[in-house]
N, C-alpha and C. Protein backbone atom coordinates (compact mmCIF):
# COMPACT_ATOMS: atom_id res chain seq x y z
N UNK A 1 5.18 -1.57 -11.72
CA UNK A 1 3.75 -1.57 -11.98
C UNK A 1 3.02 -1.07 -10.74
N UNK A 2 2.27 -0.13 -10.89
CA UNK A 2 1.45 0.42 -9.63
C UNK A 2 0.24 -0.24 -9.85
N UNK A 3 -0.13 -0.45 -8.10
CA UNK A 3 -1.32 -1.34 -7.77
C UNK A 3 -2.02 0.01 -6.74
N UNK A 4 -3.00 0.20 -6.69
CA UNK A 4 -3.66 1.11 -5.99
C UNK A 4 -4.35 1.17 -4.96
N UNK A 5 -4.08 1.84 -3.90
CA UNK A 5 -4.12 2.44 -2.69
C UNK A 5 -5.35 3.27 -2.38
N UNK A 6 -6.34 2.95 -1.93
CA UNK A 6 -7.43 3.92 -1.36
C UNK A 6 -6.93 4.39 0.03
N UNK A 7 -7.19 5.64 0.49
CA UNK A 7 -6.49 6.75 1.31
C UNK A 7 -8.09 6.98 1.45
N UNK A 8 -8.61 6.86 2.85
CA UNK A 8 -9.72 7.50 3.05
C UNK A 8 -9.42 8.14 4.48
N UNK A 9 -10.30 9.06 4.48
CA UNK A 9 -9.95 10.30 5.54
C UNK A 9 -11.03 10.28 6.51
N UNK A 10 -10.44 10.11 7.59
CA UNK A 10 -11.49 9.88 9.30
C UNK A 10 -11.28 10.94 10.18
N UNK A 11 -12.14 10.99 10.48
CA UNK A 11 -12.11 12.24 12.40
C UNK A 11 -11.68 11.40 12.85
N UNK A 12 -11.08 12.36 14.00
CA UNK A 12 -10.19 11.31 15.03
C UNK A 12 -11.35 10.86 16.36
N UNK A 13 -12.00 9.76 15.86
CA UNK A 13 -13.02 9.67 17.42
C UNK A 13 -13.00 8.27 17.25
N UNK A 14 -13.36 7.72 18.17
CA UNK A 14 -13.51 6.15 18.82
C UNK A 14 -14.36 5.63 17.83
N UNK A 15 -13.70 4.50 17.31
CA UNK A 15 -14.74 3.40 15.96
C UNK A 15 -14.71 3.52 14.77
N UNK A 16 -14.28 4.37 14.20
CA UNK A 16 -14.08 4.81 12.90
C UNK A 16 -13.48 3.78 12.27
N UNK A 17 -12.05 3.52 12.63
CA UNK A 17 -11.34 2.11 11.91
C UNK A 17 -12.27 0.92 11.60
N UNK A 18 -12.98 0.29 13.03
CA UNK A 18 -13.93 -0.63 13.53
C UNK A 18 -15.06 -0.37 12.38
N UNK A 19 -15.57 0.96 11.91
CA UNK A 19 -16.59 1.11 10.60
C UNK A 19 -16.35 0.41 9.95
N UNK A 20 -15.22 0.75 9.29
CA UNK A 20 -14.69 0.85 8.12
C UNK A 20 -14.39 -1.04 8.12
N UNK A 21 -13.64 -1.08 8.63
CA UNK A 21 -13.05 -2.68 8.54
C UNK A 21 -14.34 -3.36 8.80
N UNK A 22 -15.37 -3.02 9.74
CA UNK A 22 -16.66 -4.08 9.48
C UNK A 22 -17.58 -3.48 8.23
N UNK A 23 -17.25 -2.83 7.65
CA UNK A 23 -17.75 -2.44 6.29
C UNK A 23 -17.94 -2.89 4.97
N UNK A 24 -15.81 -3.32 5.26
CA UNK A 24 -14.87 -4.11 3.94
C UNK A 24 -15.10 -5.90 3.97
N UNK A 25 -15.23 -5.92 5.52
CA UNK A 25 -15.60 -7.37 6.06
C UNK A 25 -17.22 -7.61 5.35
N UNK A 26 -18.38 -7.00 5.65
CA UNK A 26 -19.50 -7.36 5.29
C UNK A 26 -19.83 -7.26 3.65
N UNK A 27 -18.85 -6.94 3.06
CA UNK A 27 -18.75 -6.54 1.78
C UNK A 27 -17.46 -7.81 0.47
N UNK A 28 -17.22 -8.29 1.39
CA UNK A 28 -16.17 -9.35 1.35
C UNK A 28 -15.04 -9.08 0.36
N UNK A 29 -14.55 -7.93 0.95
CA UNK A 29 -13.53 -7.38 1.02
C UNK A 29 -12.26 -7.76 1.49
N UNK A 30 -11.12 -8.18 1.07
CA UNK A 30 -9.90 -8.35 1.82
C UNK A 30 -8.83 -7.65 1.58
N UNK A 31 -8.48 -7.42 2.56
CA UNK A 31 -7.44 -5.89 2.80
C UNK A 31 -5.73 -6.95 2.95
N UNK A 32 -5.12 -6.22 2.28
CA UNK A 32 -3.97 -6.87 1.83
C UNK A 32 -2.96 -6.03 2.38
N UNK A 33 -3.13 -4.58 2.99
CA UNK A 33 -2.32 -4.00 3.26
C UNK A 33 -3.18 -2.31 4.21
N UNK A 34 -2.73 -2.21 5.34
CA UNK A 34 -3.60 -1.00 6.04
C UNK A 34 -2.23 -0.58 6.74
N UNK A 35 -2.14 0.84 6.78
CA UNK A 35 -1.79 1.94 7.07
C UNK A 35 -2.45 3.00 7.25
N UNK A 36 -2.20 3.72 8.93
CA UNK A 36 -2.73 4.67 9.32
C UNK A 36 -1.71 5.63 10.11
N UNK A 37 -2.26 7.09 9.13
CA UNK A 37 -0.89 8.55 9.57
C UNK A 37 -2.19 9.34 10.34
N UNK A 38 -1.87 9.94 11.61
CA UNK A 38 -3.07 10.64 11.74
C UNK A 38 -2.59 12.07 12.65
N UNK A 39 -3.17 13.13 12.58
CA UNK A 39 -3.13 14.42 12.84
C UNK A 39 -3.78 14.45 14.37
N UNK A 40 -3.82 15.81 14.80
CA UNK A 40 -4.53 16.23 15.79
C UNK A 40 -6.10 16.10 15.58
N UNK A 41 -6.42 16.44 14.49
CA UNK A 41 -7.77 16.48 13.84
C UNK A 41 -8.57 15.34 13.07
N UNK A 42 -7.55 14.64 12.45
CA UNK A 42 -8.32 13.96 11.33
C UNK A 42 -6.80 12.51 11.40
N UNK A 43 -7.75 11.74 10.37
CA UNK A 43 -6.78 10.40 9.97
C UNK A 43 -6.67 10.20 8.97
N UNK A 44 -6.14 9.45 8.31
CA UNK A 44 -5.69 9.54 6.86
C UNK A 44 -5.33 7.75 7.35
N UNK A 45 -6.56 6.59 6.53
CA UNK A 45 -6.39 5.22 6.68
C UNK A 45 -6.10 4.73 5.13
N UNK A 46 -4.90 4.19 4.98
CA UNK A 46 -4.34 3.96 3.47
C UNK A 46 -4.55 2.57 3.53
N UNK A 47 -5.33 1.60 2.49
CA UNK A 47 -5.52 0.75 2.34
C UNK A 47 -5.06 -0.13 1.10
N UNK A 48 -4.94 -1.38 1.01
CA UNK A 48 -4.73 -1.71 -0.51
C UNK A 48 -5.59 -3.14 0.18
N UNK A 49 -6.40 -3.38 -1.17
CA UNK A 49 -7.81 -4.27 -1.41
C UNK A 49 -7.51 -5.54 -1.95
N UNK A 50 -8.41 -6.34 -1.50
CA UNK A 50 -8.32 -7.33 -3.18
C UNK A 50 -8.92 -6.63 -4.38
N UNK A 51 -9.91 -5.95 -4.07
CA UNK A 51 -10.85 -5.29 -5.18
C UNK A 51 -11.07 -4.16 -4.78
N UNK A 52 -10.08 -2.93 -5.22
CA UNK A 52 -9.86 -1.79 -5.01
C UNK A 52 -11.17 -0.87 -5.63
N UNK A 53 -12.01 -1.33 -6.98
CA UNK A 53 -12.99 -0.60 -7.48
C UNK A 53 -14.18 -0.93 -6.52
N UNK A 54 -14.17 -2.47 -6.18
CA UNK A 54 -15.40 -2.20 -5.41
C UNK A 54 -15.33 -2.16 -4.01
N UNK A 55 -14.12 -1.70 -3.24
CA UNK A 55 -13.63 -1.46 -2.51
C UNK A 55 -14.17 0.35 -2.27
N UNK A 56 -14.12 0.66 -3.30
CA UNK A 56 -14.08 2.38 -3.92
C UNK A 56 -15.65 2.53 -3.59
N UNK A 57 -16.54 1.92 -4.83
CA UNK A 57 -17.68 2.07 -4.34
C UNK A 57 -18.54 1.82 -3.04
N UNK A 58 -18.12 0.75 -2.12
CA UNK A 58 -18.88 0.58 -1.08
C UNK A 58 -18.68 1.59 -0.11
N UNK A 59 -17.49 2.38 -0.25
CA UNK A 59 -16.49 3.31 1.00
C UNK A 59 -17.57 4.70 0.37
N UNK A 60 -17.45 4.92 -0.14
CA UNK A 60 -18.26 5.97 -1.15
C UNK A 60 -19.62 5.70 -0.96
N UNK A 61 -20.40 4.80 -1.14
CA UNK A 61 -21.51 4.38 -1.19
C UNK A 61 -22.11 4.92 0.74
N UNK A 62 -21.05 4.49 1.48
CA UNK A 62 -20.90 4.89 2.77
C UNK A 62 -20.65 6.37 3.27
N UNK A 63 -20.66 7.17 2.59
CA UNK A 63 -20.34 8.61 2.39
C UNK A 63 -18.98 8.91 2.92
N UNK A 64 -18.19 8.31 2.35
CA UNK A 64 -16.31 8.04 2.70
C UNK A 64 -15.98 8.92 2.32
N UNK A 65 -14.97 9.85 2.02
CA UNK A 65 -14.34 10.98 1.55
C UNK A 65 -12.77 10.38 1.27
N UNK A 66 -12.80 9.65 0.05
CA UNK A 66 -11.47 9.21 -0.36
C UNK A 66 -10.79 9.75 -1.93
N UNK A 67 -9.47 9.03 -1.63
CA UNK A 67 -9.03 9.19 -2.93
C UNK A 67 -8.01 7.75 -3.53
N UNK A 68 -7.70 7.79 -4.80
CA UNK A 68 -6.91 6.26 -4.78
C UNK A 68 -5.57 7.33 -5.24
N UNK A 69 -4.62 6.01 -5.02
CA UNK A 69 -3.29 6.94 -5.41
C UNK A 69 -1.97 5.55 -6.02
N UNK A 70 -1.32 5.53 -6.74
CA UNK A 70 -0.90 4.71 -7.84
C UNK A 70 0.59 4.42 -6.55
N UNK A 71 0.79 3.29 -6.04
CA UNK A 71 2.06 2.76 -5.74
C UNK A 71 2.60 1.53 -5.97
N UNK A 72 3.74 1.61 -5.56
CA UNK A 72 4.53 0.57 -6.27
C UNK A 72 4.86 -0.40 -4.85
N UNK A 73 4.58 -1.93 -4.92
CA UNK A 73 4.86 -2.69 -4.53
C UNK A 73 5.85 -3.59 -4.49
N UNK A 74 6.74 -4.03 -3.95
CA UNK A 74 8.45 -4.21 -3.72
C UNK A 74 8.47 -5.77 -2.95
N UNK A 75 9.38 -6.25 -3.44
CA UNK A 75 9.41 -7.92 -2.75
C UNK A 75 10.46 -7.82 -2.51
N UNK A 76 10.40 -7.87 -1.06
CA UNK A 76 12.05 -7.79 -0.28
C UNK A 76 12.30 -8.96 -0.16
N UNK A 77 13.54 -9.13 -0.03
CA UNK A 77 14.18 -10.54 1.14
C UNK A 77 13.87 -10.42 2.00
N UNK A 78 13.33 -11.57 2.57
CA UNK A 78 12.49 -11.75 3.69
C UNK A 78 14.07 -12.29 4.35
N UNK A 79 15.06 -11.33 5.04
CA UNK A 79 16.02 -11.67 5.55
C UNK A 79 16.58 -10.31 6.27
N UNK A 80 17.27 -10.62 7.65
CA UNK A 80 17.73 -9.88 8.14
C UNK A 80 18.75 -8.66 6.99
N UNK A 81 18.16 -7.42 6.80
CA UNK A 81 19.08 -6.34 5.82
C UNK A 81 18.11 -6.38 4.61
N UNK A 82 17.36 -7.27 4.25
CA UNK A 82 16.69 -7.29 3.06
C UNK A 82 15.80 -6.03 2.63
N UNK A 83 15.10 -5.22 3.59
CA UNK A 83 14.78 -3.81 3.34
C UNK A 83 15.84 -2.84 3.19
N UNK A 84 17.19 -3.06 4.27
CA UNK A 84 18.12 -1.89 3.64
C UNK A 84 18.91 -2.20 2.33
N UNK A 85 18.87 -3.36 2.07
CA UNK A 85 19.44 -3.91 0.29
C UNK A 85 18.49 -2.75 -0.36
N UNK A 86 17.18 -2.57 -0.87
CA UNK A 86 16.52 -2.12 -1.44
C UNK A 86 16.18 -0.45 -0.95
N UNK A 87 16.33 0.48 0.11
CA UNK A 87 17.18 1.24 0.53
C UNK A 87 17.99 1.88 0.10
N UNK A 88 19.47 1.36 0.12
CA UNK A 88 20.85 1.25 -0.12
C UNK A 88 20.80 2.11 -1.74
N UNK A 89 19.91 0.79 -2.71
CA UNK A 89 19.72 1.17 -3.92
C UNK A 89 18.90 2.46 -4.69
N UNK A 90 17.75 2.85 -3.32
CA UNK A 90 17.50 4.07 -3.64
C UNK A 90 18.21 5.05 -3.65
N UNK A 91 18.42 5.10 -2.16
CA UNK A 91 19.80 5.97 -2.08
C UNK A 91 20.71 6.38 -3.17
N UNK A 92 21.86 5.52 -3.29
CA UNK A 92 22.61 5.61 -4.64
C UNK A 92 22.20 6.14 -5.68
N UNK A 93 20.72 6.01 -6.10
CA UNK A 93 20.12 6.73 -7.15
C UNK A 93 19.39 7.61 -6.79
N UNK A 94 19.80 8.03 -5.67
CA UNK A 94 19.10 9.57 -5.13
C UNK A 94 17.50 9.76 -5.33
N UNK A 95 17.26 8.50 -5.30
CA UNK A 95 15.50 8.32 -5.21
C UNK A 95 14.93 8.65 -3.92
N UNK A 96 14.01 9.44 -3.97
CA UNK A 96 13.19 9.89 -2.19
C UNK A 96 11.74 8.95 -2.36
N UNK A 97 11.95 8.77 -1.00
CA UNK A 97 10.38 7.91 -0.34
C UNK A 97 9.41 9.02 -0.31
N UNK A 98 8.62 8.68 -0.58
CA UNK A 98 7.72 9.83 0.37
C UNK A 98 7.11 9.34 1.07
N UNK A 99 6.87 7.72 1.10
CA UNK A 99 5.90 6.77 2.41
C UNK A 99 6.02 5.59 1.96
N UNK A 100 6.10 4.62 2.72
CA UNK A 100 6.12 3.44 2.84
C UNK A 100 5.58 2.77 4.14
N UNK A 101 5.16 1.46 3.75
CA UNK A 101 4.81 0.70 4.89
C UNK A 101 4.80 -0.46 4.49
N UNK A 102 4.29 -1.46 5.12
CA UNK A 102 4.55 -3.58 4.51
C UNK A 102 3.16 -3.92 4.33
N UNK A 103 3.02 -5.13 3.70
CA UNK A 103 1.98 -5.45 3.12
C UNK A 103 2.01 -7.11 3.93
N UNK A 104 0.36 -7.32 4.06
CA UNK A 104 0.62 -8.78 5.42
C UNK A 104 1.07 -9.71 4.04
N UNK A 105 1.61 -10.63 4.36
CA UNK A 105 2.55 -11.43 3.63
C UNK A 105 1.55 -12.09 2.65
N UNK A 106 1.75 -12.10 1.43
CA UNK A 106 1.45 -13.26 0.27
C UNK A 106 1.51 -14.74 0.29
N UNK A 107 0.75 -14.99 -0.70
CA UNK A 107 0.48 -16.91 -1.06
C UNK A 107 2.23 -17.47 -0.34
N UNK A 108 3.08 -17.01 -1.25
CA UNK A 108 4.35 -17.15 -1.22
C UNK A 108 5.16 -16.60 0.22
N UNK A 109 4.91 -16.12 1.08
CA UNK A 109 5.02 -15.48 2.50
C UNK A 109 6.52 -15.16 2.14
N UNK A 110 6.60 -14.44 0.97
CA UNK A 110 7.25 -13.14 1.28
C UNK A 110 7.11 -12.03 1.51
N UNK A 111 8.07 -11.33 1.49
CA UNK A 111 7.97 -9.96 2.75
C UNK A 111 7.77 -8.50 1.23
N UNK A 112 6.55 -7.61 1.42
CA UNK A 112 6.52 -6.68 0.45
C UNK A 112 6.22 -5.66 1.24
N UNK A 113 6.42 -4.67 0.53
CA UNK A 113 6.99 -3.61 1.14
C UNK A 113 6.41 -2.41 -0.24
N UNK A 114 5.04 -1.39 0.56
CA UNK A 114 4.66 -0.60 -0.31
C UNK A 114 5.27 0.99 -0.27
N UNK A 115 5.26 1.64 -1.65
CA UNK A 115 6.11 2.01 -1.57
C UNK A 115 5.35 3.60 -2.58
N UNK A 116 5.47 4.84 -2.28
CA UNK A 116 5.13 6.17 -2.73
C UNK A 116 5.97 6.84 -3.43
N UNK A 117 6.28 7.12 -4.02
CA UNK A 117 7.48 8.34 -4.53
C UNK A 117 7.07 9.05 -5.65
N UNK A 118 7.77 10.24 -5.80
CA UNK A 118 7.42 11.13 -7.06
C UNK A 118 7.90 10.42 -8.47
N UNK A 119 8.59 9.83 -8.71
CA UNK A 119 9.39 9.30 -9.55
C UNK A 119 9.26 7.60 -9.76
N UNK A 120 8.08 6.93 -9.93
CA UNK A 120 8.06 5.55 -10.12
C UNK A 120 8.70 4.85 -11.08
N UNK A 121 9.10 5.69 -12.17
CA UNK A 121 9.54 5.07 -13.42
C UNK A 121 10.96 4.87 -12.78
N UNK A 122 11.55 5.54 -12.89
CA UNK A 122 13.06 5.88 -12.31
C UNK A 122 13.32 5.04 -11.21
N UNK A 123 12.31 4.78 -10.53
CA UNK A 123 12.03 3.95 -8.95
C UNK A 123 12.18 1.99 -9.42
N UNK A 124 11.48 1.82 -10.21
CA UNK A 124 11.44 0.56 -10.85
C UNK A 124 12.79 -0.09 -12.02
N UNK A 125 12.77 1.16 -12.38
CA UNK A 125 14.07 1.02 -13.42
C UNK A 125 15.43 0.90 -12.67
N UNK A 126 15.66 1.83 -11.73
CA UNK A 126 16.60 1.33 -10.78
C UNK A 126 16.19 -0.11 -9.62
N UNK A 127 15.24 -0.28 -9.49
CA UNK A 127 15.17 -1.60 -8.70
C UNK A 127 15.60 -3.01 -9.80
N UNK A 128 14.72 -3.06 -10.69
CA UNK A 128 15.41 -3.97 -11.43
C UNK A 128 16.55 -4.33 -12.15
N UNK A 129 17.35 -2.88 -12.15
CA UNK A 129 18.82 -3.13 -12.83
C UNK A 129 19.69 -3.59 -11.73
N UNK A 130 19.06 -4.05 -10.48
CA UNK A 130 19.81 -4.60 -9.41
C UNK A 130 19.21 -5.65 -9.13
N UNK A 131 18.32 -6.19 -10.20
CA UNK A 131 17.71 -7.56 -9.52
C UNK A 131 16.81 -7.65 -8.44
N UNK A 132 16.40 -6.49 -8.28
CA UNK A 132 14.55 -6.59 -7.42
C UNK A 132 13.71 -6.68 -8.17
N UNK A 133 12.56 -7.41 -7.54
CA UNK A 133 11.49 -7.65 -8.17
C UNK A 133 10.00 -6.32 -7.47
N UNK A 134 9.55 -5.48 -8.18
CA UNK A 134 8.68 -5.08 -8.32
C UNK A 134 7.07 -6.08 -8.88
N UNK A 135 6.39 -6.13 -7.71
CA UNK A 135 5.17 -6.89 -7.46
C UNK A 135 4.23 -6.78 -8.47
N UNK A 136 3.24 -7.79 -9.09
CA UNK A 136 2.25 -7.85 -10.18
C UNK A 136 1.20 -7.73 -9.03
N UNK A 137 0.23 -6.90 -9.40
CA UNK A 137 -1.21 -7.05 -9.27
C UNK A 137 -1.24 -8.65 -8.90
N UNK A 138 -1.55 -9.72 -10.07
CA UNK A 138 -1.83 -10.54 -10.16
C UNK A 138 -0.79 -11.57 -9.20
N UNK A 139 0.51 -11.35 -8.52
CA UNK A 139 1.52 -11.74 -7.63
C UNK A 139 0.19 -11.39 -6.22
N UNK A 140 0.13 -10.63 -5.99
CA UNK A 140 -0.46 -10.08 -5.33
C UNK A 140 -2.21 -10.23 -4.51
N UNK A 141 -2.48 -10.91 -5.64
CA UNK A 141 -4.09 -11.30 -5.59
C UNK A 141 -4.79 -10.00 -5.58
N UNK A 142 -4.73 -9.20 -6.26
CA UNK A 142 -5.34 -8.04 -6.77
C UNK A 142 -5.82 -8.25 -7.90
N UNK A 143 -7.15 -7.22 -8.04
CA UNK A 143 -8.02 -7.25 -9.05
C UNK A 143 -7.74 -6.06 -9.90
C-alpha cells in the first residue's frame, strides 16, 4: 500500500529547511519521515506527513514548487541484519531500489524503512510471500 511522499524543491542557501519545518510546525504538521538529496544548485526535501493534503496545501499556499509521489513503507526487524533480510529478498527477485531512507520510529518503535521503486506491485507481492509486513497508512498515523 503506498502512503505519499511530498518532494519539494529548494535553492541551495542558508534556512530553507528551517522555512519549511517552521512552516509544517506552525501549521501543526507532523513529519513522520524527512529526507534530503541535494545538487550543486538546488535540493530536493522528501517528506512524509501526518496530513500529506494539508501538508500539500500550506507548502503551495507558500509558493513551494512540489510534487507527491506514491511509496511503499516496510517494517523491518528492528534487529541487527533486519534491513538486509528485506534486501536479500529484493535481490532474489531482481527488484531495484531507486531510493530509500527510514522513517522516525512508530507508536510501536519499530524500525520502517521507506521505500521507491518502479515496480510496487511485484515489490509487495514478493515481500509478503516471505512474511514482511508492508505498512498501513493507518499503522502509521497517516491521514
Amino acid at each position: 500500500m503506498s502512503v505519499h511522499q511530498i518532494s519539494v524543491f529548494l535553492e541551495n542557501r542558508a534556512g530553507q529547511l528551517a522555512q519549511i519545518t517552521r512552516l509544517l510546525a506552525d501549521n501543526a504538521i507532523n513529519m513522520r519521515a524527512i529526507n534530503i538529496a541535494e545538487t550543486k544548485d538546488y535540493g530536493v526535501l522528501r517528506l512524509i506527513v501526518d496530513d500529506s493534503e494539508k501538508a500539500t496545501n500550506v507548502l503551495l499556499g507558500a509558493g513551494c514548487i512540489l510534487n507527491m509521489t506514491p511509496v511503499t513503507v516496510v517494517v523491518v526487524p528492528d534487529e541487527a541484519g533486519g534491513l538486509a533480510t528485506v534486501l536479500d529478498v529484493l535481490a532474489e527477485g531482481n527488484i531495484d531500489v531507486d531510493y530509500m531512507y527510514s522513517m522516525f520510529p512508530h507508536a510501536d518503535n519499530k524500525a520502517c524503512m521507506v521505500f521507491r521503486l518502479k515496480d510496487e506491485n511485484a515489490f509487495i507481492s514478493r515481500l509478503t510471500s516471505h512474511g514482511l509486513h508492508v505498512a498501513t497508512k493507518t499503522e502509521l498515523g497517516l491521514k
